[in-house]
PDB file of N, CA and C in Angstrom:
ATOM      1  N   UNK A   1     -29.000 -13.984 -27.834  1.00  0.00           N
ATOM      2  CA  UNK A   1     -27.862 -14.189 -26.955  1.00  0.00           C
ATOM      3  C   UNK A   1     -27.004 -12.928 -26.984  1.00  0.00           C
ATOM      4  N   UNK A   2     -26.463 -12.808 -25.802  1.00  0.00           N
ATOM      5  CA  UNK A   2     -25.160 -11.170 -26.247  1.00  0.00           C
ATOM      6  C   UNK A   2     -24.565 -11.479 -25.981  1.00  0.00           C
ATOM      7  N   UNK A   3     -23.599 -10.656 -26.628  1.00  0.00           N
ATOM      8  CA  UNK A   3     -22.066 -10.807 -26.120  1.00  0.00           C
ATOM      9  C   UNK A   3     -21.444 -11.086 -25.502  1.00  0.00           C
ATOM     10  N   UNK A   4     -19.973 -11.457 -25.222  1.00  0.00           N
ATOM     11  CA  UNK A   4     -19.226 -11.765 -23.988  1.00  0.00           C
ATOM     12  C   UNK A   4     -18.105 -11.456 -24.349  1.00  0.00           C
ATOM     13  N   UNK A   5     -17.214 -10.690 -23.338  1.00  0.00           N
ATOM     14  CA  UNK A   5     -15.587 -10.303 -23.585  1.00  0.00           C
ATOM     15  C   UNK A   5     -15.638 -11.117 -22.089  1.00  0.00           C
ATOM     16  N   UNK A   6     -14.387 -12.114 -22.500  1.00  0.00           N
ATOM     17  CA  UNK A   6     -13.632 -12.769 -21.324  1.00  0.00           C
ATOM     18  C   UNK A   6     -12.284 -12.343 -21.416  1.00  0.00           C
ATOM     19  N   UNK A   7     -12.205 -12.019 -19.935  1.00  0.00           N
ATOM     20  CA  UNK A   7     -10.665 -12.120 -19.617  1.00  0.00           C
ATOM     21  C   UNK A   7     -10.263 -13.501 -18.856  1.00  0.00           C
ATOM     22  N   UNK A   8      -9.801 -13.961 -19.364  1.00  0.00           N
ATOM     23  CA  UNK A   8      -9.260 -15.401 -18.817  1.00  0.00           C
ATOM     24  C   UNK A   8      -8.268 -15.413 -17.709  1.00  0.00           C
ATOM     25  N   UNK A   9      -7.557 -14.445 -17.195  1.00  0.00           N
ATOM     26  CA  UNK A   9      -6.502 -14.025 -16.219  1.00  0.00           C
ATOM     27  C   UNK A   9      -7.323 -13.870 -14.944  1.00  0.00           C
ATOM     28  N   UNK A  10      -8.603 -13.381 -15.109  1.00  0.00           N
ATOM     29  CA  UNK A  10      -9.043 -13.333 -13.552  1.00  0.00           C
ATOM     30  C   UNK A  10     -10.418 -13.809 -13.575  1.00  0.00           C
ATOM     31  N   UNK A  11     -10.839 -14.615 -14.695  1.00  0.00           N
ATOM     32  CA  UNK A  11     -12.071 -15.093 -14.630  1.00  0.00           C
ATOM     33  C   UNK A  11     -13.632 -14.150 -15.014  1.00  0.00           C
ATOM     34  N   UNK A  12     -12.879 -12.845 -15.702  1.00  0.00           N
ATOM     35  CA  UNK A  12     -14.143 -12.549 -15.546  1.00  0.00           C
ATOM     36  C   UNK A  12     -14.841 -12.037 -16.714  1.00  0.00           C
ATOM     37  N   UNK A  13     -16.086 -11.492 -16.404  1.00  0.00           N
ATOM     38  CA  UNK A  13     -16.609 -11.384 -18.038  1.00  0.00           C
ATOM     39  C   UNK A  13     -17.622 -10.223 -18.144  1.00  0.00           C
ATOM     40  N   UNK A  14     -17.748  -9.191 -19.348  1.00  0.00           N
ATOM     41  CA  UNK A  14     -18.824  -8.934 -19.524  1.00  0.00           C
ATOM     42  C   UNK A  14     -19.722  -9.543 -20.527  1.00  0.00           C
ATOM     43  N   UNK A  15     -20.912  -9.203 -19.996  1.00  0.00           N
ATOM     44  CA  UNK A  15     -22.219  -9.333 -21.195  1.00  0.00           C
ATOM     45  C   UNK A  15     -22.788  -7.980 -21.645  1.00  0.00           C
ATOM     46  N   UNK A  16     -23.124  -7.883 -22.881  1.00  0.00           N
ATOM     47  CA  UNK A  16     -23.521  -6.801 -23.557  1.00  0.00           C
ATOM     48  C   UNK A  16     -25.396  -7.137 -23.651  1.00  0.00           C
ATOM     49  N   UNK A  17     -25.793  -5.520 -23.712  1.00  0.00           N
ATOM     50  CA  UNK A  17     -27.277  -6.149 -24.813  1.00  0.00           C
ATOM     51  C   UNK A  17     -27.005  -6.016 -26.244  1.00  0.00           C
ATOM     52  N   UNK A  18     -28.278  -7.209 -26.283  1.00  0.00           N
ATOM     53  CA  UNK A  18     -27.990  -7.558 -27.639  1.00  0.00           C
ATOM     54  C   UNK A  18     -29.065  -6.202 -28.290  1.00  0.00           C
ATOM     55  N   UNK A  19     -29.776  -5.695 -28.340  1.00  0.00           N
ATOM     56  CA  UNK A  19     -30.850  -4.431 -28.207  1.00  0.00           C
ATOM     57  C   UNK A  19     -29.613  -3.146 -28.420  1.00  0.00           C
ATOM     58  N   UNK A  20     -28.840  -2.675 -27.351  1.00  0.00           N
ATOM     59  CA  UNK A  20     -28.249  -1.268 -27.857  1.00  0.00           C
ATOM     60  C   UNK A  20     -26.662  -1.802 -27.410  1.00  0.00           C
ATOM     61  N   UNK A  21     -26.290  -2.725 -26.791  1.00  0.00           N
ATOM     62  CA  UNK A  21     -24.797  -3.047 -27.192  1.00  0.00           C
ATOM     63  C   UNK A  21     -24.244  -2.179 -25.860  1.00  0.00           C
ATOM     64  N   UNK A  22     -25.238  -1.776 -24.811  1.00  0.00           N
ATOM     65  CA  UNK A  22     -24.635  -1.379 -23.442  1.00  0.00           C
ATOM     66  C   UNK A  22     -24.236  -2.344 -22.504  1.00  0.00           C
ATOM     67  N   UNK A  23     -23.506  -2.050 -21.298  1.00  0.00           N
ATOM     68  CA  UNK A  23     -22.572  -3.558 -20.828  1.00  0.00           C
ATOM     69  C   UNK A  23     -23.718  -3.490 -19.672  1.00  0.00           C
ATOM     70  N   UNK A  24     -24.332  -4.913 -19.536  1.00  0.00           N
ATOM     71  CA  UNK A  24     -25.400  -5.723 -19.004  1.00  0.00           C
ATOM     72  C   UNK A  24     -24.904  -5.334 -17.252  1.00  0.00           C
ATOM     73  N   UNK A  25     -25.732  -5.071 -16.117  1.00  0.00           N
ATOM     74  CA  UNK A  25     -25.366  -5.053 -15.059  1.00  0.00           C
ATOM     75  C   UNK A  25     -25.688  -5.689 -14.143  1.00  0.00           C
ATOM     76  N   UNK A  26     -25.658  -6.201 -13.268  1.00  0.00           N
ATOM     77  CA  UNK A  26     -26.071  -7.591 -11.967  1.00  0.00           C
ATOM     78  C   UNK A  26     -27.644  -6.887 -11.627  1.00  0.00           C
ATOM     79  N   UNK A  27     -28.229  -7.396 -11.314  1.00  0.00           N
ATOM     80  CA  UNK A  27     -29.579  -6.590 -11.099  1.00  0.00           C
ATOM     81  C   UNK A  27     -30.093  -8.313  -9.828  1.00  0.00           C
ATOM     82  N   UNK A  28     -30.932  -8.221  -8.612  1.00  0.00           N
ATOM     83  CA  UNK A  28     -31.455  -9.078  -8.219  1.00  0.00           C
ATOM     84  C   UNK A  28     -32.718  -8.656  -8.230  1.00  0.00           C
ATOM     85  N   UNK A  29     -33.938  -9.739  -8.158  1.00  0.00           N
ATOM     86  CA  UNK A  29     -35.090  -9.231  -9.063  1.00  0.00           C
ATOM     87  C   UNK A  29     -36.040 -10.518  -8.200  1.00  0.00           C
ATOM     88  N   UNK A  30     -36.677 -10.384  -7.132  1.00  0.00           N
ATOM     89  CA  UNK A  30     -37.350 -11.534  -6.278  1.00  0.00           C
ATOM     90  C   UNK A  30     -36.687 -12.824  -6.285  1.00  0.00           C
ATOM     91  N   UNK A  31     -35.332 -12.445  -5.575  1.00  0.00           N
ATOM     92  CA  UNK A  31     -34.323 -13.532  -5.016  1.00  0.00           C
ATOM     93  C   UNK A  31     -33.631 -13.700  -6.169  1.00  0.00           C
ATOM     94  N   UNK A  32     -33.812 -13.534  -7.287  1.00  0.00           N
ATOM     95  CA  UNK A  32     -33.357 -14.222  -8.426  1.00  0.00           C
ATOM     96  C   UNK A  32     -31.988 -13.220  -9.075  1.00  0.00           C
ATOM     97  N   UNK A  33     -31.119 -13.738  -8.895  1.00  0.00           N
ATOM     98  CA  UNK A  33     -29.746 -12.610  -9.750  1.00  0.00           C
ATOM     99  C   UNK A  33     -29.648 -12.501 -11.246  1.00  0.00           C
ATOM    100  N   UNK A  34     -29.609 -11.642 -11.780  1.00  0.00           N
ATOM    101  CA  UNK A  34     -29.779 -11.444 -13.076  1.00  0.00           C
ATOM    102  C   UNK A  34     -29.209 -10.373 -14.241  1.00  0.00           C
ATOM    103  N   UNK A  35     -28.754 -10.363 -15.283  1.00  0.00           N
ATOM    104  CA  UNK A  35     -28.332  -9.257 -15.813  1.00  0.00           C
ATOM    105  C   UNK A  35     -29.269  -8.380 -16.665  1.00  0.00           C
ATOM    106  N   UNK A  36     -29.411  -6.997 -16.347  1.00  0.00           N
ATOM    107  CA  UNK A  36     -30.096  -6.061 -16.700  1.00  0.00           C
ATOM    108  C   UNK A  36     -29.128  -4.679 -17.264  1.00  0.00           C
ATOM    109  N   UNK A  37     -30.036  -4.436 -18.729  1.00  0.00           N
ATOM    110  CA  UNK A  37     -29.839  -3.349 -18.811  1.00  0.00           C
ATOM    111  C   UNK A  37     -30.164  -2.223 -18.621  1.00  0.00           C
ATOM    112  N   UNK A  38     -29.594  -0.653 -18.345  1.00  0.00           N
ATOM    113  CA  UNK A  38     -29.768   0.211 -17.407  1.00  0.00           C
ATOM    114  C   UNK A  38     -30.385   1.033 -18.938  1.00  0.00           C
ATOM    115  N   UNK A  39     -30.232   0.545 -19.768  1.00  0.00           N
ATOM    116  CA  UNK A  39     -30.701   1.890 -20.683  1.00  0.00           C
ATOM    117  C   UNK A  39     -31.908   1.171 -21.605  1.00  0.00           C
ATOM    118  N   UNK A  40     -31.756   0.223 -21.981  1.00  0.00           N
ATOM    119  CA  UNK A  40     -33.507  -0.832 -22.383  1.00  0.00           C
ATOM    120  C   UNK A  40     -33.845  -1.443 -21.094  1.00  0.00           C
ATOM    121  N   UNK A  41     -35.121  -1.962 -21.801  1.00  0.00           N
ATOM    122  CA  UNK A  41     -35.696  -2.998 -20.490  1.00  0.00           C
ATOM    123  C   UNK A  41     -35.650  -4.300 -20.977  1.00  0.00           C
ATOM    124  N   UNK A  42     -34.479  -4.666 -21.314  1.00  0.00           N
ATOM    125  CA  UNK A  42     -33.852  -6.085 -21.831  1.00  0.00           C
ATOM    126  C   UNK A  42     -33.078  -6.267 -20.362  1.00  0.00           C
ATOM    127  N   UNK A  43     -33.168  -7.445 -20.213  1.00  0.00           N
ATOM    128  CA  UNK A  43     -33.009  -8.540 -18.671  1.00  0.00           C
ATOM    129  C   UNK A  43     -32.560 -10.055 -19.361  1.00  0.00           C
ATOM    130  N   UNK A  44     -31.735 -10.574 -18.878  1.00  0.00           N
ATOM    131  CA  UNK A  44     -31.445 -11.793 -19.028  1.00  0.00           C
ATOM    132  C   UNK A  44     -31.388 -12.695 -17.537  1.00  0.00           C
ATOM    133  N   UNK A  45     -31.648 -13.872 -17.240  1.00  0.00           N
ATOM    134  CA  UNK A  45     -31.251 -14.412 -15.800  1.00  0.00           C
ATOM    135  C   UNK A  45     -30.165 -14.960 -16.100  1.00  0.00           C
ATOM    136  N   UNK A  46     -29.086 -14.988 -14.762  1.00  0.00           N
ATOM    137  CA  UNK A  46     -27.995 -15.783 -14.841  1.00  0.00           C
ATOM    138  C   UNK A  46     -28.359 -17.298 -13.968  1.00  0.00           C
ATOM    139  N   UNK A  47     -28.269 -18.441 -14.961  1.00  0.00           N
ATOM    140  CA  UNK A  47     -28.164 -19.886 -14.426  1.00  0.00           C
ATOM    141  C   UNK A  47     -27.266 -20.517 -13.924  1.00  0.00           C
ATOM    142  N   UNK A  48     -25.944 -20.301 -13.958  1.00  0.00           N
ATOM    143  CA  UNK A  48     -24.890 -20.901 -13.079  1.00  0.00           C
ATOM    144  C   UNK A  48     -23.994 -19.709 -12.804  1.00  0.00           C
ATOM    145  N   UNK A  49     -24.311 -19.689 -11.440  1.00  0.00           N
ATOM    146  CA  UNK A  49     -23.989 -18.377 -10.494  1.00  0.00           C
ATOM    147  C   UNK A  49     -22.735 -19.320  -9.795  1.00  0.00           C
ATOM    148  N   UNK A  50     -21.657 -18.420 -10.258  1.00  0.00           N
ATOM    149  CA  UNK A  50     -19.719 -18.909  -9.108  1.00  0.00           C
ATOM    150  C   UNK A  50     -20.059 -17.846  -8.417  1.00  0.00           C
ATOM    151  N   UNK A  51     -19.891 -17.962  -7.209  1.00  0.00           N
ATOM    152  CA  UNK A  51     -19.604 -17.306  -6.412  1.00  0.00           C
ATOM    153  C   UNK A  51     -18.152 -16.861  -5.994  1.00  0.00           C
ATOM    154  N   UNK A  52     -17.570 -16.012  -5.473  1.00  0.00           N
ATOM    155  CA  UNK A  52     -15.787 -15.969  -4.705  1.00  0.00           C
ATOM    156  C   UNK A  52     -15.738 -15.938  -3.814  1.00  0.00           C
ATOM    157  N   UNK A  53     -15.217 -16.015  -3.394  1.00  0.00           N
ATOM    158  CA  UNK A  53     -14.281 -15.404  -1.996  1.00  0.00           C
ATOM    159  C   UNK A  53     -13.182 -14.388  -1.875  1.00  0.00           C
ATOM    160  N   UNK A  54     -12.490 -13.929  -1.140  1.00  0.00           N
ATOM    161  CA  UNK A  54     -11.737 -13.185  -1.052  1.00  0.00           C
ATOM    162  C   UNK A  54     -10.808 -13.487  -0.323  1.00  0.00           C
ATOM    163  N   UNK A  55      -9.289 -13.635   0.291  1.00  0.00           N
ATOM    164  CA  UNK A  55      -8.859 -13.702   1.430  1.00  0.00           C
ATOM    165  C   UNK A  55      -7.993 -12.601   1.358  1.00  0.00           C
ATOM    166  N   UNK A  56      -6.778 -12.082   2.781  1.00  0.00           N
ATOM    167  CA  UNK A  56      -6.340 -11.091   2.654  1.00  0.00           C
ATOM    168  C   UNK A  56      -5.245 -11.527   3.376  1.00  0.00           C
ATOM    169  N   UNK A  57      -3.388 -11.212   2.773  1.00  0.00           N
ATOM    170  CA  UNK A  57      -2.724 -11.882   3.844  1.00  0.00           C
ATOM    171  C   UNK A  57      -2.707 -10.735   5.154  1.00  0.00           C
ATOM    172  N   UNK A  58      -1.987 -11.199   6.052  1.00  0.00           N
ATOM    173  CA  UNK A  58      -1.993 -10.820   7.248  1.00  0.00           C
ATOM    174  C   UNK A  58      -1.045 -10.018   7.356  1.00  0.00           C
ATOM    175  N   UNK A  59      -1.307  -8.750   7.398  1.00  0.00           N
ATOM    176  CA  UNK A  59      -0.337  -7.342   7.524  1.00  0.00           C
ATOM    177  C   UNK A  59       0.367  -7.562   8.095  1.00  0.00           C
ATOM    178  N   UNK A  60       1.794  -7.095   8.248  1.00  0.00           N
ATOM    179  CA  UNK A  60       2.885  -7.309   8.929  1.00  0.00           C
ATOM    180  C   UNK A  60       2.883  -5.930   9.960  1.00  0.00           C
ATOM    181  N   UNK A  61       3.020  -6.362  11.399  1.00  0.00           N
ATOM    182  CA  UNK A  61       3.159  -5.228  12.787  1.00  0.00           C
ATOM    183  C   UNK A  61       4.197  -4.209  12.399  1.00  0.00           C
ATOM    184  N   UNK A  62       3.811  -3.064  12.254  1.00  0.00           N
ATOM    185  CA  UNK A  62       4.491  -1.801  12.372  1.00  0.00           C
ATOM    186  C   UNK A  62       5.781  -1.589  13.222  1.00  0.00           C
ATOM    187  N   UNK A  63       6.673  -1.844  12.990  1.00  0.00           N
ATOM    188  CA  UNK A  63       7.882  -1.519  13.810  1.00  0.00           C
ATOM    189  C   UNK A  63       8.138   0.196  14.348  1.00  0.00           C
ATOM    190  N   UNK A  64       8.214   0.481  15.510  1.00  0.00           N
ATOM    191  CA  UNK A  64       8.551   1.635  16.030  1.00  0.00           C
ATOM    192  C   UNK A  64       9.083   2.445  14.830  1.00  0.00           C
ATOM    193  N   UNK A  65       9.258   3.447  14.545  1.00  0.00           N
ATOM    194  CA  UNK A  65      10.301   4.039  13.250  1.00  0.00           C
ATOM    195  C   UNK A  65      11.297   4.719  14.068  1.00  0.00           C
ATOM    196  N   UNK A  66      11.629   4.724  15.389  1.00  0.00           N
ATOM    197  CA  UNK A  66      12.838   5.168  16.123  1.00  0.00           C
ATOM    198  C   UNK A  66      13.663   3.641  16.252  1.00  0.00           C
ATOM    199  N   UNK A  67      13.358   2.869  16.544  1.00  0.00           N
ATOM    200  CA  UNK A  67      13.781   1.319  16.666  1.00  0.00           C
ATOM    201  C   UNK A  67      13.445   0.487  17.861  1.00  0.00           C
ATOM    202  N   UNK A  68      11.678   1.637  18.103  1.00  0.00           N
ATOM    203  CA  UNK A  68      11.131   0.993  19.771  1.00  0.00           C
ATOM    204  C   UNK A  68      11.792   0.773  20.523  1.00  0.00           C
ATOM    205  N   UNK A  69      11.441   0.149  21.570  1.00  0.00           N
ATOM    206  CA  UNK A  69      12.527   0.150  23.392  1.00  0.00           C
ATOM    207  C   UNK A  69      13.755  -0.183  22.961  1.00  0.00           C
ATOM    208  N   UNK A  70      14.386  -0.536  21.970  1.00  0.00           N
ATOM    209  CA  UNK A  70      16.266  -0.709  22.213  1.00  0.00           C
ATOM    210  C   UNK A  70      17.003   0.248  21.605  1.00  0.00           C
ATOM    211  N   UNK A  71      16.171   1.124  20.579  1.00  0.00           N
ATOM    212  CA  UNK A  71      16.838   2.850  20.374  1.00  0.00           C
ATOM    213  C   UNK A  71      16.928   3.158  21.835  1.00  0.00           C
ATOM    214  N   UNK A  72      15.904   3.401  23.161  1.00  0.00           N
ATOM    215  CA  UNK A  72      16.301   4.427  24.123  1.00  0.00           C
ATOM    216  C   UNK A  72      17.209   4.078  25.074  1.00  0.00           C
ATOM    217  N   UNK A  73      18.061   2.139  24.722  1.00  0.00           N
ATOM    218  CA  UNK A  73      18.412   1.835  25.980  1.00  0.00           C
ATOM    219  C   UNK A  73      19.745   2.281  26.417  1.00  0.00           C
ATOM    220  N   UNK A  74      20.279   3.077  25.226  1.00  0.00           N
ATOM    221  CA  UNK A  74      21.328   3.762  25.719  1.00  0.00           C
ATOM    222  C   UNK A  74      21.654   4.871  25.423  1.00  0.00           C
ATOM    223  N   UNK A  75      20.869   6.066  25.717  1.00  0.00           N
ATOM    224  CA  UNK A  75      20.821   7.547  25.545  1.00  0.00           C
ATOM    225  C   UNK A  75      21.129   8.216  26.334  1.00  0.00           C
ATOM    226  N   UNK A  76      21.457   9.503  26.404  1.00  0.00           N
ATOM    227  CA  UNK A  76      21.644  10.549  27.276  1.00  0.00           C
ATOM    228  C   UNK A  76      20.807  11.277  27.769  1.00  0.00           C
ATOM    229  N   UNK A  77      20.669  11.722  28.693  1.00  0.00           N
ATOM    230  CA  UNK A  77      19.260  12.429  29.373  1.00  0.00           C
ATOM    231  C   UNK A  77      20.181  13.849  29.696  1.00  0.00           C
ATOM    232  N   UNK A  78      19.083  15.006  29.254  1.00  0.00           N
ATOM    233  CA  UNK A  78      18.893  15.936  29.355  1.00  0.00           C
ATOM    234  C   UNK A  78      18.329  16.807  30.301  1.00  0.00           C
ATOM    235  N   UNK A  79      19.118  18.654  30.873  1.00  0.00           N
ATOM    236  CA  UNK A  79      17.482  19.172  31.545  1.00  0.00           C
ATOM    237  C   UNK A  79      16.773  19.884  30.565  1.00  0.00           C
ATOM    238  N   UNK A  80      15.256  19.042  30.394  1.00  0.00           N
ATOM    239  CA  UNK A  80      14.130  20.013  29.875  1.00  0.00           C
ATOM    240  C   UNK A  80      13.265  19.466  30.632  1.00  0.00           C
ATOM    241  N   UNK A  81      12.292  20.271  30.619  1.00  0.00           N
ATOM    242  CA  UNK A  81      11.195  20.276  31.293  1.00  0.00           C
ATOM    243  C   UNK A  81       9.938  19.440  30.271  1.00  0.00           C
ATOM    244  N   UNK A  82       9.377  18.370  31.399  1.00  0.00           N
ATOM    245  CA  UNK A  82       8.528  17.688  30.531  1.00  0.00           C
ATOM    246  C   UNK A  82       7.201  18.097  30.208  1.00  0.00           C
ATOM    247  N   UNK A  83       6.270  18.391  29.679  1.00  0.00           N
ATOM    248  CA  UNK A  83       4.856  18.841  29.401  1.00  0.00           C
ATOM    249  C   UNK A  83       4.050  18.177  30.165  1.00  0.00           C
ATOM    250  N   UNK A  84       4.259  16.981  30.142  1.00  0.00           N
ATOM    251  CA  UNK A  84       3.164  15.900  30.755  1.00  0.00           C
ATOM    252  C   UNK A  84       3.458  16.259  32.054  1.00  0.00           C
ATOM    253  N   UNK A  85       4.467  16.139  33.157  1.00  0.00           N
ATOM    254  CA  UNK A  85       4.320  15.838  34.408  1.00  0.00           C
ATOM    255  C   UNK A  85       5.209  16.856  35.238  1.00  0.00           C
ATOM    256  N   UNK A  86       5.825  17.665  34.041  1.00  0.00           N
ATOM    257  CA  UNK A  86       6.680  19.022  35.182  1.00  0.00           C
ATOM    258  C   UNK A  86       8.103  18.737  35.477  1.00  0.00           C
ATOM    259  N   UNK A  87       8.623  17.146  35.141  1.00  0.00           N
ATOM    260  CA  UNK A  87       9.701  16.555  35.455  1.00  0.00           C
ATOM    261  C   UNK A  87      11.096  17.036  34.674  1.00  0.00           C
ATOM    262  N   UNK A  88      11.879  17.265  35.578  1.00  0.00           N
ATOM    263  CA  UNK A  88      13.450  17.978  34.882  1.00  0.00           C
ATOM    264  C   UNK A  88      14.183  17.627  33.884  1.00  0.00           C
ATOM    265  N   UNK A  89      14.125  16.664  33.565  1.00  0.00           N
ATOM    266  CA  UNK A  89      14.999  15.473  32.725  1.00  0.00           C
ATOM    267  C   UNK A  89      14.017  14.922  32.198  1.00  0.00           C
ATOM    268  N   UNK A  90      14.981  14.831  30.730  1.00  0.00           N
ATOM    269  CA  UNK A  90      14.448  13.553  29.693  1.00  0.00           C
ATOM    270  C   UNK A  90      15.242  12.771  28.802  1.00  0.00           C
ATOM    271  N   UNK A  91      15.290  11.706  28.353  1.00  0.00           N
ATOM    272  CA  UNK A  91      16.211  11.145  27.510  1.00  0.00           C
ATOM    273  C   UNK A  91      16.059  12.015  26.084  1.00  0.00           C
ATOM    274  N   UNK A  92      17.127  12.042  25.793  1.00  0.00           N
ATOM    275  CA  UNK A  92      17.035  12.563  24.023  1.00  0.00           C
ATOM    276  C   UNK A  92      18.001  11.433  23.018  1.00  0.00           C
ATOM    277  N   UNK A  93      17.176  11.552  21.500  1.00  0.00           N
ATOM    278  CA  UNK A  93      17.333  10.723  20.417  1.00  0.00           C
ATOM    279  C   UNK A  93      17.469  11.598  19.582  1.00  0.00           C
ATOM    280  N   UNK A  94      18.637  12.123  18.571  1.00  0.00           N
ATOM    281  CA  UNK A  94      18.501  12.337  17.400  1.00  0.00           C
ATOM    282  C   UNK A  94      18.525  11.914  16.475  1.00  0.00           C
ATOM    283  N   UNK A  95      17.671  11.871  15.160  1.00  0.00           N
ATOM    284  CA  UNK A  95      17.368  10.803  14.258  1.00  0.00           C
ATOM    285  C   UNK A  95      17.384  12.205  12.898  1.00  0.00           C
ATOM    286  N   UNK A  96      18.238  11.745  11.839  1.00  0.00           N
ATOM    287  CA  UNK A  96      18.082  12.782  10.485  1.00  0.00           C
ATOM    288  C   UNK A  96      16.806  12.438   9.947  1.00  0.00           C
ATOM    289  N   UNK A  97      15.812  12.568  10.198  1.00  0.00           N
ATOM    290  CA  UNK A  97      14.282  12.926   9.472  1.00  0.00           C
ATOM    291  C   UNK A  97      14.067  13.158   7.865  1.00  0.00           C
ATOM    292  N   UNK A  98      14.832  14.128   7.884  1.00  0.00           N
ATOM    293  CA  UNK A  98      14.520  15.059   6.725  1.00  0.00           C
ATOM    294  C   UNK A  98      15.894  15.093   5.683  1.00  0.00           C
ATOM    295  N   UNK A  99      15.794  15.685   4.636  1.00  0.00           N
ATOM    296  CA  UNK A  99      17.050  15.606   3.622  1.00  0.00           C
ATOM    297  C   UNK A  99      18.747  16.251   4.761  1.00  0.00           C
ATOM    298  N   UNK A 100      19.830  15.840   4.277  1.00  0.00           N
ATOM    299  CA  UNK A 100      21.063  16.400   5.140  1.00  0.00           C
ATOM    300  C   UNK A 100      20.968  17.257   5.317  1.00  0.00           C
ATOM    301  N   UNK A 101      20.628  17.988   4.370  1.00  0.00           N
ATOM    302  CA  UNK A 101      21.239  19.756   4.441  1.00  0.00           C
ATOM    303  C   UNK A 101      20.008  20.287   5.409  1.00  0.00           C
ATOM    304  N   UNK A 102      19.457  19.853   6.167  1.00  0.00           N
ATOM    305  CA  UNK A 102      17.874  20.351   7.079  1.00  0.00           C
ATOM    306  C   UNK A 102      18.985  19.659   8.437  1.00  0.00           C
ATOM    307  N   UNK A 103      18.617  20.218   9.475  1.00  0.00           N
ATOM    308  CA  UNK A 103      18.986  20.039  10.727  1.00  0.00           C
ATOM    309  C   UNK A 103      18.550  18.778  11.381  1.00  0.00           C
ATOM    310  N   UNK A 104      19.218  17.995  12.312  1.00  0.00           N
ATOM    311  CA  UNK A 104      18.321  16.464  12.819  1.00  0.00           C
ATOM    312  C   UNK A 104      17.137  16.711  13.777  1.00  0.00           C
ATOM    313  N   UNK A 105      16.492  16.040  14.028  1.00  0.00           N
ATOM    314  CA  UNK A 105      15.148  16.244  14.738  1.00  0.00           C
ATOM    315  C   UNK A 105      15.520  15.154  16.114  1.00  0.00           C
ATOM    316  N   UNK A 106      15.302  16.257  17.074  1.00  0.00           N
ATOM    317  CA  UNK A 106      15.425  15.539  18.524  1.00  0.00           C
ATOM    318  C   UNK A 106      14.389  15.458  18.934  1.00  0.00           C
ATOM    319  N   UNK A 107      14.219  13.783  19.860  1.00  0.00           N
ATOM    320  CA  UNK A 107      12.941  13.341  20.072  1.00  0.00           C
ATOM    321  C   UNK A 107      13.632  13.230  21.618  1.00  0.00           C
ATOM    322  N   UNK A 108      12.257  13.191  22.854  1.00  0.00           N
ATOM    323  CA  UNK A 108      12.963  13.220  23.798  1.00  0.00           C
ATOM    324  C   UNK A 108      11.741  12.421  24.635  1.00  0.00           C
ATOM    325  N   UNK A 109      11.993  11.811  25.675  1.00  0.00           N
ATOM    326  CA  UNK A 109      11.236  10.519  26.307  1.00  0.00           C
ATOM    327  C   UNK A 109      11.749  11.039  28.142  1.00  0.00           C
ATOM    328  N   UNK A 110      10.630  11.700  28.479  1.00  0.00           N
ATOM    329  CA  UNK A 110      10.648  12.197  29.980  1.00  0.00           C
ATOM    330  C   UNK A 110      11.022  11.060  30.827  1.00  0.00           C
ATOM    331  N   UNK A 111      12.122  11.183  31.856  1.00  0.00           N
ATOM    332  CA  UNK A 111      12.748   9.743  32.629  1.00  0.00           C
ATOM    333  C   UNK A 111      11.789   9.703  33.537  1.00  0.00           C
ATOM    334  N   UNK A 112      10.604  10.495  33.988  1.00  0.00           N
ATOM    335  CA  UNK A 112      10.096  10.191  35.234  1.00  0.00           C
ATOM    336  C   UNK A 112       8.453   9.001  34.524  1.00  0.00           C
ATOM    337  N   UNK A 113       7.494   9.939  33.216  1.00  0.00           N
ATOM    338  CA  UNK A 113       6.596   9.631  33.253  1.00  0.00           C
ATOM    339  C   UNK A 113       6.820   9.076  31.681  1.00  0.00           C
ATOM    340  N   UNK A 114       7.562   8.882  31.173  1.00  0.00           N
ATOM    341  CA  UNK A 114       7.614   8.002  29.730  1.00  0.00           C
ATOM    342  C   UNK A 114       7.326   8.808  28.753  1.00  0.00           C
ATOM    343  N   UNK A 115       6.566   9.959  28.923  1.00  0.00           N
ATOM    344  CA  UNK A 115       6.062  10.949  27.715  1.00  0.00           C
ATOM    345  C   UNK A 115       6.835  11.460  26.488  1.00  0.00           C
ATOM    346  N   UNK A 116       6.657  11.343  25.515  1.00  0.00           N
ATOM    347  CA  UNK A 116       7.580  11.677  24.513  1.00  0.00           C
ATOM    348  C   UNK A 116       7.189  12.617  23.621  1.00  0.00           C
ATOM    349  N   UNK A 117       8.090  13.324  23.507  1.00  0.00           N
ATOM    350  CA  UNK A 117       7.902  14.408  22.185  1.00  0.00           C
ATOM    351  C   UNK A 117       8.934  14.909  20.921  1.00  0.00           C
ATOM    352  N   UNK A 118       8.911  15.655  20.449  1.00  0.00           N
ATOM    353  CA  UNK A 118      10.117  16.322  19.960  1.00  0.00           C
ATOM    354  C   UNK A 118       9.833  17.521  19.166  1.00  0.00           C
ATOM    355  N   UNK A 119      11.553  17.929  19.220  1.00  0.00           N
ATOM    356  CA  UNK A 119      11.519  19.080  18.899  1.00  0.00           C
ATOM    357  C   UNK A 119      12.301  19.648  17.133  1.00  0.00           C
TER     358      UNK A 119
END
């Protein structure tokens, strides 16, 4: 028989060989699941196989990091010229980005074609 270290917190366990005392590894062997060692040719079968599951909760949706459509609904529009469509005007947002003592970072949302960038 070999060894066993259980951790009781998450159910789980190793087996050792009983031969050189290396930790036993899952091996399947004509359908059959089994623990094998990688350094003898000592094999044990496992007879009552638990299976798990896994589940995962459900990530929470990414919020805009400007404050999406109700940051732009009341901004000032600017003339720059947009990249995307050639258009004169764009709304601008300044948001401090970076530590105080660094300058704020203006983001700007073209009024004709929605395109946004910053500078």
């Amino acid at each position: 028989m070999s060894s066993r270290v259980v951790n009781e917190s998450s159910m789980f366990y190793m087996d050792f060989c009983p031969n050189c005392s290396n930790i036993l590894h899952l091996d399947e062997c004509m359908g059959e699941i089994r623990h094998k060692c990688q350094v003898c040719p000592y094999f044990s079968p496992i007879k009552n196989i638990m299976l798990g599951s896994r589940s995962f909760y459900k990530l929470k949706e990414i919020d805009s990091v400007l404050g999406g459509k109700a940051a732009w609904e009341n901004v000032d529009s600017i003339d720059i010229i947009c990249n995307s469509c050639n258009h004169g005007r764009a709304y601008f947002l300044q948001v401090q980005t970076r530590s105080a003592d660094e300058p704020m970072t203006v983001f700007y949302k073209c009024c004709n074609c929605g395109n946004r960038w910053r500078e």
